[in-house]
C-alpha atoms as a PDB file:
ATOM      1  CA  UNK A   1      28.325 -82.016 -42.223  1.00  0.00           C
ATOM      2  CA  UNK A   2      24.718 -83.026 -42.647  1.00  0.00           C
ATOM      3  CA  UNK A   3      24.605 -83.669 -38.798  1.00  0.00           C
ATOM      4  CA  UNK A   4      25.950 -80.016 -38.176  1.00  0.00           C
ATOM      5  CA  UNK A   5      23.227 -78.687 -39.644  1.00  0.00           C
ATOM      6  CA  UNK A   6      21.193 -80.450 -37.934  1.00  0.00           C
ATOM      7  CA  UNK A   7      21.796 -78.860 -34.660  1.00  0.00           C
ATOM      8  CA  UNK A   8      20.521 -75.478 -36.042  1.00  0.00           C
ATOM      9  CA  UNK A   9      17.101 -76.807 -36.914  1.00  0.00           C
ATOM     10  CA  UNK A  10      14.334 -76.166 -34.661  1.00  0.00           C
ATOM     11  CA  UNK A  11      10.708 -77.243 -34.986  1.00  0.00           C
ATOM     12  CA  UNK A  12       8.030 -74.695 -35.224  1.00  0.00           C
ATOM     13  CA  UNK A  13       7.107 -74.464 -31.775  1.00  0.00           C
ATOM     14  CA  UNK A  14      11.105 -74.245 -30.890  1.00  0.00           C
ATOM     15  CA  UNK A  15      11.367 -71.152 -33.351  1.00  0.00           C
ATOM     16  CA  UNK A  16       8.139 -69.650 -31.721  1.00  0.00           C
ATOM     17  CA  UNK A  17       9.956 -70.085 -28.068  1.00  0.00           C
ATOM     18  CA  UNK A  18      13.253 -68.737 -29.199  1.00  0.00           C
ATOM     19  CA  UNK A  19      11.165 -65.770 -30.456  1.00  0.00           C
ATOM     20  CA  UNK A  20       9.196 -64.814 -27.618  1.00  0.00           C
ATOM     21  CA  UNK A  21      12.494 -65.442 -25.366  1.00  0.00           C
ATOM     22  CA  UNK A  22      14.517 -62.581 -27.073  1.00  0.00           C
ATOM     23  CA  UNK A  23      11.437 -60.347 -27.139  1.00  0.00           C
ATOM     24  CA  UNK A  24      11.074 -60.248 -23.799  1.00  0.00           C
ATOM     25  CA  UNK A  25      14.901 -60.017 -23.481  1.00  0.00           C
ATOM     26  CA  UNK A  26      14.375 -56.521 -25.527  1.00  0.00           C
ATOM     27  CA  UNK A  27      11.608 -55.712 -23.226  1.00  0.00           C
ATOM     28  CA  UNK A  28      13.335 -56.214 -19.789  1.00  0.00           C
ATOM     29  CA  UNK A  29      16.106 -53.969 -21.314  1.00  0.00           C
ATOM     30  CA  UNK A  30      14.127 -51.836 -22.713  1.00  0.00           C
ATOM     31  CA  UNK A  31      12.545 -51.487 -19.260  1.00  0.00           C
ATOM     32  CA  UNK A  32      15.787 -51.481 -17.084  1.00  0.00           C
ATOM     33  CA  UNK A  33      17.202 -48.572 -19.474  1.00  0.00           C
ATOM     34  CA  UNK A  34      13.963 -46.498 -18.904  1.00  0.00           C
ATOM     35  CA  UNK A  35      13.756 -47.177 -15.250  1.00  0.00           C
ATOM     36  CA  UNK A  36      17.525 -45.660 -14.901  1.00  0.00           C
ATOM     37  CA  UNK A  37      16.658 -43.038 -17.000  1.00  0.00           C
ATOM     38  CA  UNK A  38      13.470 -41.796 -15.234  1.00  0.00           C
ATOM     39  CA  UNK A  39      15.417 -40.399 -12.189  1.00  0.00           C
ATOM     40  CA  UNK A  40      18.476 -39.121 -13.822  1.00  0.00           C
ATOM     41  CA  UNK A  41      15.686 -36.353 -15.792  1.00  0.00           C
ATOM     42  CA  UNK A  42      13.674 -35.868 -12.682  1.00  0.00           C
ATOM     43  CA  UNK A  43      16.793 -34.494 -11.027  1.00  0.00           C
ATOM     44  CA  UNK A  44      17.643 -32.715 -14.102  1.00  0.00           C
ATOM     45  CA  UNK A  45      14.141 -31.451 -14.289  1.00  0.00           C
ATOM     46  CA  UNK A  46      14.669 -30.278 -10.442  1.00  0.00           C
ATOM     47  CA  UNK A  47      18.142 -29.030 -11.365  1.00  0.00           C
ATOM     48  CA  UNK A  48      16.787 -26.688 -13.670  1.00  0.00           C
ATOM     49  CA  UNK A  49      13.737 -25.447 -12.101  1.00  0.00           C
ATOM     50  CA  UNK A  50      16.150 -24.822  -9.057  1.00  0.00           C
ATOM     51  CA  UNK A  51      17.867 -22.531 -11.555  1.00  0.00           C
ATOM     52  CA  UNK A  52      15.088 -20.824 -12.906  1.00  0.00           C
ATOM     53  CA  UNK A  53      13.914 -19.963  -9.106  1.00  0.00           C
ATOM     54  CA  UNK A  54      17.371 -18.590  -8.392  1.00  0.00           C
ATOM     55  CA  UNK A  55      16.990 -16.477 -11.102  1.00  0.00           C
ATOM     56  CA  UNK A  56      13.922 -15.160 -10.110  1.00  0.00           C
ATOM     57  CA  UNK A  57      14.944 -14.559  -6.936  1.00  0.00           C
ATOM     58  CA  UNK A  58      18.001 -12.674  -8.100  1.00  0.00           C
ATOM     59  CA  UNK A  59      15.571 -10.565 -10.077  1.00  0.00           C
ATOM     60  CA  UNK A  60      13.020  -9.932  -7.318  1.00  0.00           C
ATOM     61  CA  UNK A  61      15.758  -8.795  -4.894  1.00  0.00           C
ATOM     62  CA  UNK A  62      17.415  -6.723  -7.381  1.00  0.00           C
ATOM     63  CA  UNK A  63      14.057  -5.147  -8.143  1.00  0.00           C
ATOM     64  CA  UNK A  64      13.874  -4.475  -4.203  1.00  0.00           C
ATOM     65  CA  UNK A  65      17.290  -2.935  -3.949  1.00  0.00           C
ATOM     66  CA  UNK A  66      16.439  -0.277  -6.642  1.00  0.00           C
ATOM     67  CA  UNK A  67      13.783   0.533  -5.363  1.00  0.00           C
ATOM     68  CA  UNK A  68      14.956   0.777  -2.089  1.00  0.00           C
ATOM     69  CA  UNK A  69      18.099   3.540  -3.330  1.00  0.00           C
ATOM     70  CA  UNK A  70      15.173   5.289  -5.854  1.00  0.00           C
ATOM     71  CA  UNK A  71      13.692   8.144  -3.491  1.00  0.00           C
ATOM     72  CA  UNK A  72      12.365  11.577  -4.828  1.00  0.00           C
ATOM     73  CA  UNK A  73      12.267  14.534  -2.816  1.00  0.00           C
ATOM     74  CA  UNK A  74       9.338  14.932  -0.556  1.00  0.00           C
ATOM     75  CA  UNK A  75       7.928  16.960   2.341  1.00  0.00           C
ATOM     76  CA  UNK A  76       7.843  15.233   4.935  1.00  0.00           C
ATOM     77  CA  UNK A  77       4.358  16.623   6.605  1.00  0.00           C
ATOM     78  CA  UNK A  78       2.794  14.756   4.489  1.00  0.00           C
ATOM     79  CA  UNK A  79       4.313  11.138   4.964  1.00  0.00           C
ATOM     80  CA  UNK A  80       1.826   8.736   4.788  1.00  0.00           C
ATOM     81  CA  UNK A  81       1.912   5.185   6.700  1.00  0.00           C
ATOM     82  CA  UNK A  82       3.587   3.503   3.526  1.00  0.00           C
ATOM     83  CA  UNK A  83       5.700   5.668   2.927  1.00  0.00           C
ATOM     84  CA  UNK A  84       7.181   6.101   6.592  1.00  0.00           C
ATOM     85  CA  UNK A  85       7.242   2.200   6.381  1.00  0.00           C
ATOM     86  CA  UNK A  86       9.595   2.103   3.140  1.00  0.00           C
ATOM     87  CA  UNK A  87      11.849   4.779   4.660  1.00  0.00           C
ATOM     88  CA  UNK A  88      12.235   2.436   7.609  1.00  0.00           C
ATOM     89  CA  UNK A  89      10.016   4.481  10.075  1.00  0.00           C
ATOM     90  CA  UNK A  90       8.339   2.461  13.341  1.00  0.00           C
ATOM     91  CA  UNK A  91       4.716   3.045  13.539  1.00  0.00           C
ATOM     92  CA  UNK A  92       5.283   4.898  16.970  1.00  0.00           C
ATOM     93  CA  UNK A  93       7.258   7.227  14.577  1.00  0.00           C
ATOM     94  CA  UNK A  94       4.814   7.443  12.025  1.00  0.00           C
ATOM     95  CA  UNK A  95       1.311   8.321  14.517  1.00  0.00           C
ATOM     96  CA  UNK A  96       3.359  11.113  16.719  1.00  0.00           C
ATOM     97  CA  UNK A  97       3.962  12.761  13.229  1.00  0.00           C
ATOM     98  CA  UNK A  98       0.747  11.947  12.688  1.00  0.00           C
ATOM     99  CA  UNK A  99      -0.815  13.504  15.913  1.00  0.00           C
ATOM    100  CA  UNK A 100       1.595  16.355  15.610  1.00  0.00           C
ATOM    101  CA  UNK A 101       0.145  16.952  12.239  1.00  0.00           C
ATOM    102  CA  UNK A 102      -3.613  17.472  13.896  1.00  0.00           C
ATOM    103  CA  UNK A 103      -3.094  19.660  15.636  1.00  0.00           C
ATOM    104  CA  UNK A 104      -2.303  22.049  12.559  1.00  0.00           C
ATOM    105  CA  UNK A 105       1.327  22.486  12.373  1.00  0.00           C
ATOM    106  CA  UNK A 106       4.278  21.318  10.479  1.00  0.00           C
ATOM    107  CA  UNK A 107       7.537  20.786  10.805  1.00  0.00           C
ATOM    108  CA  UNK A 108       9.766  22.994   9.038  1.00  0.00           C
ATOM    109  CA  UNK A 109      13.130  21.400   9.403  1.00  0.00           C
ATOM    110  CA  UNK A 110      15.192  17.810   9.628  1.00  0.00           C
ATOM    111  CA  UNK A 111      15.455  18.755  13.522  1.00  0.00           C
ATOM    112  CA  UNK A 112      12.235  19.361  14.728  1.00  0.00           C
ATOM    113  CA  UNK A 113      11.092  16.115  11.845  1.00  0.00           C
ATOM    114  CA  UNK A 114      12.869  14.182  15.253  1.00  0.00           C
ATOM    115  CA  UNK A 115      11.960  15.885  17.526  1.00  0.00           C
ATOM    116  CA  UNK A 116       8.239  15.423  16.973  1.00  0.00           C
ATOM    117  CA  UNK A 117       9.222  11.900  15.481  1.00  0.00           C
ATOM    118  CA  UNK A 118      12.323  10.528  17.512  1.00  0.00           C
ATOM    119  CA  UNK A 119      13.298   8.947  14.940  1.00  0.00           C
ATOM    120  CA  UNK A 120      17.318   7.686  15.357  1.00  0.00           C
ATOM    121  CA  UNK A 121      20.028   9.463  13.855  1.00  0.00           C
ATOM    122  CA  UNK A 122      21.255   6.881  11.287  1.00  0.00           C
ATOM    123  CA  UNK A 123      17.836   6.725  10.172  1.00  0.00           C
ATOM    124  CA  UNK A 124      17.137  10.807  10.043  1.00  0.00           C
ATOM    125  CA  UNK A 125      20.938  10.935   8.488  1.00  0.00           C
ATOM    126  CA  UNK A 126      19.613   8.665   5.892  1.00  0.00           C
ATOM    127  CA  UNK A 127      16.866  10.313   4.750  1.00  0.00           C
ATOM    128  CA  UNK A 128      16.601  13.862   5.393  1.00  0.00           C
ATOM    129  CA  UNK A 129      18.533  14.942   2.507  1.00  0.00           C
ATOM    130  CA  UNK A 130      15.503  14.090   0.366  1.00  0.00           C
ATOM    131  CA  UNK A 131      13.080  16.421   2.488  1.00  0.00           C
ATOM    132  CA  UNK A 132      11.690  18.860   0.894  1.00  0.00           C
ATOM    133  CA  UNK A 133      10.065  22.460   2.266  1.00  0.00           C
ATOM    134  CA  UNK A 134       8.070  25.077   0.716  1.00  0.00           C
ATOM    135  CA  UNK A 135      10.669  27.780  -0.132  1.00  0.00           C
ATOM    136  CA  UNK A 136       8.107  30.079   1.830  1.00  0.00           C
ATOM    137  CA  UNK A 137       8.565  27.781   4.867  1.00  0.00           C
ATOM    138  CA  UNK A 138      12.636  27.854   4.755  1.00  0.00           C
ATOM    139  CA  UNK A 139      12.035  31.586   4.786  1.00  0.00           C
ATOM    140  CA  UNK A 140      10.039  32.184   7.306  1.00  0.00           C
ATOM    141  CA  UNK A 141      11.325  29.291   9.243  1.00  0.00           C
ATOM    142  CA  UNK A 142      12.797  31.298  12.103  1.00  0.00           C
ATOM    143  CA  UNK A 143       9.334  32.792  12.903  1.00  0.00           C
ATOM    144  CA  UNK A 144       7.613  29.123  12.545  1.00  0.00           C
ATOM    145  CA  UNK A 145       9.852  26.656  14.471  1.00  0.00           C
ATOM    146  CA  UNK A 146       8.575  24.164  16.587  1.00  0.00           C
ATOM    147  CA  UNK A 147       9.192  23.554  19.966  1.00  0.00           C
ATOM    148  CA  UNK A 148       8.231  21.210  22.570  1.00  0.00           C
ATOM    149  CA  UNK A 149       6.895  24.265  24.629  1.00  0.00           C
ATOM    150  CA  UNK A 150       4.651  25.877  22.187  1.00  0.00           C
ATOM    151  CA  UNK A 151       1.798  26.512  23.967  1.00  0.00           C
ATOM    152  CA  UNK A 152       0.026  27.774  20.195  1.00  0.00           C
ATOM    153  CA  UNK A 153      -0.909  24.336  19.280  1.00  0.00           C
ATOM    154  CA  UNK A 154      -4.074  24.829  17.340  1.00  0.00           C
ATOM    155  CA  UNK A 155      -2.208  27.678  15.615  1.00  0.00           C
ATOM    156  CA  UNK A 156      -1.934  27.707  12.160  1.00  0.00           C
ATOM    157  CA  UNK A 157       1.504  28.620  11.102  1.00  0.00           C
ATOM    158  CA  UNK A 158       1.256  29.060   7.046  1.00  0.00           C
ATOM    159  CA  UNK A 159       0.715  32.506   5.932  1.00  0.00           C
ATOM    160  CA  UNK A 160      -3.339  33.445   5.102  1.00  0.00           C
ATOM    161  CA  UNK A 161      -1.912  35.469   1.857  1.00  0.00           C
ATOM    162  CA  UNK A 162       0.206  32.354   0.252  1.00  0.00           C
ATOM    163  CA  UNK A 163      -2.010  29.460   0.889  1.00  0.00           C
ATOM    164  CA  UNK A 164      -5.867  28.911  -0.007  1.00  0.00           C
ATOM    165  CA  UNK A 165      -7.941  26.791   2.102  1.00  0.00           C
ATOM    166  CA  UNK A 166      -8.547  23.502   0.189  1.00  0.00           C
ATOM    167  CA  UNK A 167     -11.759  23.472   1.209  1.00  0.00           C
ATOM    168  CA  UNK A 168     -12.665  26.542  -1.165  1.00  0.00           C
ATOM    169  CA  UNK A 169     -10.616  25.833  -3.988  1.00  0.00           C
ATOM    170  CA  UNK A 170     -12.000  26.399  -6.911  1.00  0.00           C
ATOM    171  CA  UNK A 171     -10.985  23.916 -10.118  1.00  0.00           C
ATOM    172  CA  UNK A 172      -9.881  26.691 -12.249  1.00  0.00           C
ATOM    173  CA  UNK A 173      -7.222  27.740  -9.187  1.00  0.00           C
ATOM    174  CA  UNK A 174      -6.598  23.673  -8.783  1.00  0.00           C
ATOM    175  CA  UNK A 175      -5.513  23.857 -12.303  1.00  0.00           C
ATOM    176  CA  UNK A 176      -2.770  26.294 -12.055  1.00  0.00           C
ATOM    177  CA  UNK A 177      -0.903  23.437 -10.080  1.00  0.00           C
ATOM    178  CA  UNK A 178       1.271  22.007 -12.601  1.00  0.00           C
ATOM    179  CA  UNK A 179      -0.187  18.332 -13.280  1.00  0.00           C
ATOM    180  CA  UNK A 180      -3.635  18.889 -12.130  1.00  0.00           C
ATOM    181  CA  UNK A 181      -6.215  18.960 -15.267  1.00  0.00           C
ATOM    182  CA  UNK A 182      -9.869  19.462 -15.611  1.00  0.00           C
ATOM    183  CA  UNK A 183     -10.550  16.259 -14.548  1.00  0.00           C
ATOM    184  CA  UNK A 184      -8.155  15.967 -11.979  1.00  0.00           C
ATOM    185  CA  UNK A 185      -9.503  19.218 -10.646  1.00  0.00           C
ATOM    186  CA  UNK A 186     -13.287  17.875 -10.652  1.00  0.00           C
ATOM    187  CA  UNK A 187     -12.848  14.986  -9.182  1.00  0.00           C
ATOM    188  CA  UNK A 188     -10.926  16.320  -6.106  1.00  0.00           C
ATOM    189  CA  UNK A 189     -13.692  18.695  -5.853  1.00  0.00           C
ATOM    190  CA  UNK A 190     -16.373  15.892  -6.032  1.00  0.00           C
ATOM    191  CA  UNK A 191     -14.667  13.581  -3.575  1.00  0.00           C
ATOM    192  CA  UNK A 192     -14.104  16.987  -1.326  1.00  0.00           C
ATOM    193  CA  UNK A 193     -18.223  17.492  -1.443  1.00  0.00           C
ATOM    194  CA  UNK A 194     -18.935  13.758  -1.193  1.00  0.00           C
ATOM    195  CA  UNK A 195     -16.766  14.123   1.915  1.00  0.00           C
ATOM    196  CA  UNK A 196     -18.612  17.011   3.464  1.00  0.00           C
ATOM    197  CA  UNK A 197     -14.812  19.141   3.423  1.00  0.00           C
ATOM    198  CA  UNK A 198     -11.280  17.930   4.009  1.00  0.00           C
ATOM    199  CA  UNK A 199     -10.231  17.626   7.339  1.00  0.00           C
ATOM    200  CA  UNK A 200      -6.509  16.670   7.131  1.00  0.00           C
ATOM    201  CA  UNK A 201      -4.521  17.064   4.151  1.00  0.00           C
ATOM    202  CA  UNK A 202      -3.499  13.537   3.351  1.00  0.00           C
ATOM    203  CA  UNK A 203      -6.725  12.971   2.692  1.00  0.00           C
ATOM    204  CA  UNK A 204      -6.099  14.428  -0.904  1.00  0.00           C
ATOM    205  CA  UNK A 205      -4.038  10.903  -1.470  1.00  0.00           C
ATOM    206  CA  UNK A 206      -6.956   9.447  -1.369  1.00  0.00           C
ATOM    207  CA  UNK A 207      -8.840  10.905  -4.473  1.00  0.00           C
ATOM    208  CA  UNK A 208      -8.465   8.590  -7.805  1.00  0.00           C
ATOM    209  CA  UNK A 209      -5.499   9.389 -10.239  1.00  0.00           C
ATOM    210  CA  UNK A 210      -3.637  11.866  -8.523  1.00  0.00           C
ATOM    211  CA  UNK A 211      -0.067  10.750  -8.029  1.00  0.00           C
ATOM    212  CA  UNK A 212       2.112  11.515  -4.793  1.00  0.00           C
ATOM    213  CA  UNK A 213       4.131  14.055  -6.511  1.00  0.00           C
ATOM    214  CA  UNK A 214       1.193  15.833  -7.798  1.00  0.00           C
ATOM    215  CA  UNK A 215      -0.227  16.110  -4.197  1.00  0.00           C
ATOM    216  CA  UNK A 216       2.356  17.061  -2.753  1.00  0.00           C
ATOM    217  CA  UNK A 217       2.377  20.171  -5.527  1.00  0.00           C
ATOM    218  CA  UNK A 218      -0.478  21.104  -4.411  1.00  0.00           C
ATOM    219  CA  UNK A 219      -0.218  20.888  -0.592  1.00  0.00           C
ATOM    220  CA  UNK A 220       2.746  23.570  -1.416  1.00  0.00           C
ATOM    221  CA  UNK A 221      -0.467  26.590  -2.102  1.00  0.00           C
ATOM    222  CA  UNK A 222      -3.691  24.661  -0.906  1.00  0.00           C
ATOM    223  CA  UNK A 223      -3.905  23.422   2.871  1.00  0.00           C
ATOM    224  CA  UNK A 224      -6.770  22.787   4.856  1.00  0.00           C
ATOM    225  CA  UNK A 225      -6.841  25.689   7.261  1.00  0.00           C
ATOM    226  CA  UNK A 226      -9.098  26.253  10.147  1.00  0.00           C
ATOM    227  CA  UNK A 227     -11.468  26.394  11.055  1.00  0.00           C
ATOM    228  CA  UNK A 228     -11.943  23.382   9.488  1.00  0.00           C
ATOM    229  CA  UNK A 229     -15.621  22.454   8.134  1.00  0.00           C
ATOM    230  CA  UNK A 230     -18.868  21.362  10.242  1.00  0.00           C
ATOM    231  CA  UNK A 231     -18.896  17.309   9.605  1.00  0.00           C
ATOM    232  CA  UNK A 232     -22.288  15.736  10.279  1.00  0.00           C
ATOM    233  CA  UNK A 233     -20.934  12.388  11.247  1.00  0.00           C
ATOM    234  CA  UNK A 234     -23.042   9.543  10.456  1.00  0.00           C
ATOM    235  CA  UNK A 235     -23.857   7.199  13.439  1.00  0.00           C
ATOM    236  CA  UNK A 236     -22.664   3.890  12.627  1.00  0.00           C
ATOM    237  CA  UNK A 237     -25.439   2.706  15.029  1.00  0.00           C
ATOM    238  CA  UNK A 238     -28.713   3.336  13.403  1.00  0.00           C
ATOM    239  CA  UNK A 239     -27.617   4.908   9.781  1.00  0.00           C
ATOM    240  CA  UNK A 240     -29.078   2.418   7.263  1.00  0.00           C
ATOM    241  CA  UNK A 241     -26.736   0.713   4.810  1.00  0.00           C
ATOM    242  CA  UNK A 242     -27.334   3.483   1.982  1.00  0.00           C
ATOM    243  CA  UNK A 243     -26.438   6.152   4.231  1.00  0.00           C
ATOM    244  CA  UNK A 244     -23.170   4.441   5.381  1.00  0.00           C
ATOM    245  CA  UNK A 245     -21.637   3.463   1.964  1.00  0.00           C
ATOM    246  CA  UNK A 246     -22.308   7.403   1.731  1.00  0.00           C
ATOM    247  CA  UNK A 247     -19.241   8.045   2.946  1.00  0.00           C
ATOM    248  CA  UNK A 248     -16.506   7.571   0.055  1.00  0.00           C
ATOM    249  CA  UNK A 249     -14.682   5.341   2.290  1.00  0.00           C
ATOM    250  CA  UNK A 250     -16.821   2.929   3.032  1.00  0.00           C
ATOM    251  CA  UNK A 251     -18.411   0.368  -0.091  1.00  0.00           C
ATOM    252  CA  UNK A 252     -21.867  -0.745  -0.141  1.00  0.00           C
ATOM    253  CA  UNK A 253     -20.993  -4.208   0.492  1.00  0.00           C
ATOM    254  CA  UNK A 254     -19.448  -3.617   3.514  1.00  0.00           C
ATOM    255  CA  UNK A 255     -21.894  -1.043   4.618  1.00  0.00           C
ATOM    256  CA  UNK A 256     -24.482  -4.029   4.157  1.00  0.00           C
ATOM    257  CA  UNK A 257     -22.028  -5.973   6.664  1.00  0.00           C
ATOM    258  CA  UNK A 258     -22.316  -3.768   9.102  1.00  0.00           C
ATOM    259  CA  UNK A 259     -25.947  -3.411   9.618  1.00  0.00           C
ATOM    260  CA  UNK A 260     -25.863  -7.289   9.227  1.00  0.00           C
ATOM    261  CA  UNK A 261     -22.956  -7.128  11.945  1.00  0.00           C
ATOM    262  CA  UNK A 262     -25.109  -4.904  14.010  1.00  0.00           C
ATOM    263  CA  UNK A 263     -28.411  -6.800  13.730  1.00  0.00           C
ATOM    264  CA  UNK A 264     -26.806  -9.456  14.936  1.00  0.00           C
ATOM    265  CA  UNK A 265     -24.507  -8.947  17.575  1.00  0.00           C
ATOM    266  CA  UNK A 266     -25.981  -5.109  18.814  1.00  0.00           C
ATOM    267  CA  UNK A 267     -24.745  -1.950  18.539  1.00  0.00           C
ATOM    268  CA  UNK A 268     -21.047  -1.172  17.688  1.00  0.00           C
ATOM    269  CA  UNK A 269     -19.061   0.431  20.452  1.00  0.00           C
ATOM    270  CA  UNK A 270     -15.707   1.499  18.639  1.00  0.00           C
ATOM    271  CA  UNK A 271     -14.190   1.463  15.582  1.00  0.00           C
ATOM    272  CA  UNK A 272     -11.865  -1.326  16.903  1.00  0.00           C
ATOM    273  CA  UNK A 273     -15.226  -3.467  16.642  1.00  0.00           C
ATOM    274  CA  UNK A 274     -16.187  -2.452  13.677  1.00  0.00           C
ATOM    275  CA  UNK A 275     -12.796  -3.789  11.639  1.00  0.00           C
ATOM    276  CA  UNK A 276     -14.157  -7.390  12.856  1.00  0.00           C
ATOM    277  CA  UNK A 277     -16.774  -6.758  10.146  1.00  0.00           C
ATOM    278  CA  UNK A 278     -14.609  -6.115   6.925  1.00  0.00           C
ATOM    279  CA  UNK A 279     -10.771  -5.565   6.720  1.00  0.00           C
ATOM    280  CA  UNK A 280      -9.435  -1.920   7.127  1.00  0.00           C
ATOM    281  CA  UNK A 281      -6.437  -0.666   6.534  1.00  0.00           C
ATOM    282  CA  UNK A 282      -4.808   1.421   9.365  1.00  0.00           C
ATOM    283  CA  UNK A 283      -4.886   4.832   6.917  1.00  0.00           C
ATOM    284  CA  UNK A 284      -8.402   4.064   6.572  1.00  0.00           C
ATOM    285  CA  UNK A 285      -9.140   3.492   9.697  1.00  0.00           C
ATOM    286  CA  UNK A 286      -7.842   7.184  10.621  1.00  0.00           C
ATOM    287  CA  UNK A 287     -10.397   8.624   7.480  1.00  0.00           C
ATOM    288  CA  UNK A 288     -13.117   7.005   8.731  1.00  0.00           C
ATOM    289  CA  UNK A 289     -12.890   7.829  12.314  1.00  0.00           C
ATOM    290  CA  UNK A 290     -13.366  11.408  11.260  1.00  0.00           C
ATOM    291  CA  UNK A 291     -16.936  10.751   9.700  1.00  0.00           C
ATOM    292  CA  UNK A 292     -18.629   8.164  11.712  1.00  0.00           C
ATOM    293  CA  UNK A 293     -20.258   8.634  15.023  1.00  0.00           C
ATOM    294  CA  UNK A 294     -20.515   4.944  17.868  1.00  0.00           C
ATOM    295  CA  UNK A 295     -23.266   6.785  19.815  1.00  0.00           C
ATOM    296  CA  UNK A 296     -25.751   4.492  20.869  1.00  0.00           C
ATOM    297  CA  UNK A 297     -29.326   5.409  21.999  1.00  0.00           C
END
C-alpha cells in the first residue's frame, strides 16, 4: 500500500510542471474555442447587417413607388424640368414645351400638350388625366387652340379682363390668391423688383416659400403678359463681382469666380463657358440667360 502511494507523490518542481502543463492545456482550448468562434459571429454579424440593408432597401423602394402613384392635378404650362422628369418626360419633350411656352401661348388641351411635346401615347395616356386648365381656358378653348399653322405666335391668347399682368400686381391683389399671405405677397414682389420684372412665368417657382400648388393658383389670374418689361442685362464681361451677384440668381461667391474666371482665362463667350466656373442647374441656366449679356468690347 505504502508503495501505491508513492506513485502519486511528486516533488515540488514536479507539482510546479504538472501545473503549468494543464494551464496551458486551458489556454490552447481556450484559444481553439475562440478562434472557431470568431468567424461563426462575423458571418452572423454579416448575416444581419445583410438583413438590415434589405430592409432598407425594401423601404426606400416602397417610398419610391408611392411617390411615383401620388400625383396632384396640375397645369401642364407650367411643368418645370423636374417635374417633366418624374412624369417620365425626355428633355427633348420638356424644352419644345418649353420654347412653345416663349413664345406666349399655352396649350389648352391633352392634344395639342403632344402635339407641341410629342410625347408617346402610353406616356400622354398616363398622365393627362391629372392636367389641369383654367375653367376660363376650357371655355374659351375653341377660340384658343393651337395649331401647328398659327401664324399669331407672339399672340397672347388669355383674356386682358381675367388675368393681371404679374408684373403689376399689387400684394394686396396677390393676397386674394388663396395661400398667398403678406409675406408671401412681399417677397414675390421683392424678388420681382430685384429681378427688374418677370419674364416667363415659371420664374415665380423660384421665389422662397411658395409651394407648387400655390403657384400654380396664382398663374390661374396673374400671367406675365406682353409686352414684357425692358431688362438691362448685365454684361458678364466687364460687370464687377457686386454687380453680378445682383442678379438673384447668381451668389456672391460665384460672382467672385467669375471675374476670377475671367481675369484669368479672358472674356466669357457663352453661357456654356461660364458653367465651367460654378455648377448650374439646367433651370437656372434658362433664368440666367435672360439677364446676362457675353458682349465683349
Amino acid at each position: 500500500m505504502k508503495d501505491f502511494k508513492s506513485h502519486f507523490r511528486f516533488t515540488k518542481q514536479e507539482r510546479n510542471g504538472i501545473f503549468f502543463l494543464v494551464l496551458l492545456i486551458v489556454l490552447l482550448q481556450l484559444a481553439y474555442v475562440l478562434v472557431r468562434a470568431t468567424p461563426a459571429n462575423t458571418n452572423q454579424a454579416l448575416m444581419l447587417d445583410a438583413e438590415v440593408q434589405h430592409q432598407v432597401d425594401s423601404l426606400k423602394q416602397l417610398a419610391i413607388e408611392k411617390g411615383s402613384r401620388k400625383i396632384y392635378p396640375f397645369n401642364p404650362n407650367f411643368i418645370s424640368d423636374y417635374k417633366g422628369y418624374t412624369l417620365g418626360m425626355s428633355p427633348k419633350e420638356i424644352d419644345r414645351l418649353f420654347e412653345f411656352r416663349k413664345t406666349g401661348r399655352y396649350v389648352n388641351s391633352a392634344t395639342e400638350f403632344q402635339e407641341v411635346t410629342q410625347v408617346s401615347d402610353s406616356l400622354l395616356l398616363a398622365i393627362s388625366s391629372y392636367f389641369k386648365f383654367p375653367e376660363w381656358k376650357q371655355k374659351n378653348n375653341s377660340s384658343n387652340t393651337y395649331t401647328a399653322k398659327d401664324s399669331n405666335k407672339g399672340k397672347q391668347s388669355i383674356p386682358s379682363n381675367t388675368i393681371i399682368d404679374l408684373n403689376k400686381a399689387t400684394t394686396e391683389q396677390l393676397r386674394e390668391v388663396y395661400g398667398v399671405g403678406e409675406k408671401l405677397s412681399a417677397r414675390i414682389v421683392k424678388f420681382r423688383d430685384r429681378l427688374g420684372g418677370f419674364l416667363t412665368n415659371g420664374q415665380l417657382y423660384d421665389v422662397y416659400g411658395l409651394e407648387s400648388h400655390v403657384v400654380e393658383a396664382i398663374l390661374q389670374r396673374f400671367q406675365v403678359l406682353r409686352p414684357l418689361p425692358e431688362i438691362k442685362k448685365i454684361n458678364i464681361n466687364n460687370a464687377t463681382a457686386t454687380e453680378i451677384a445682383q442678379l438673384v440668381y447668381i451668389k456672391p461667391f460665384q460672382a467672385k469666380e467669375i471675374v476670377k474666371y475671367r481675369e484669368e482665362n479672358g472674356p466669357l463667350r457663352s453661357l456654356n463657358e461660364m458653367t465651367n466656373v460654378f455648377n448650374v442647374s439646367e433651370e437656372k441656366i434658362d433664368r440666367i440667360e435672360l439677364y446676362l449679356s457675353f458682349k465683349v468690347d
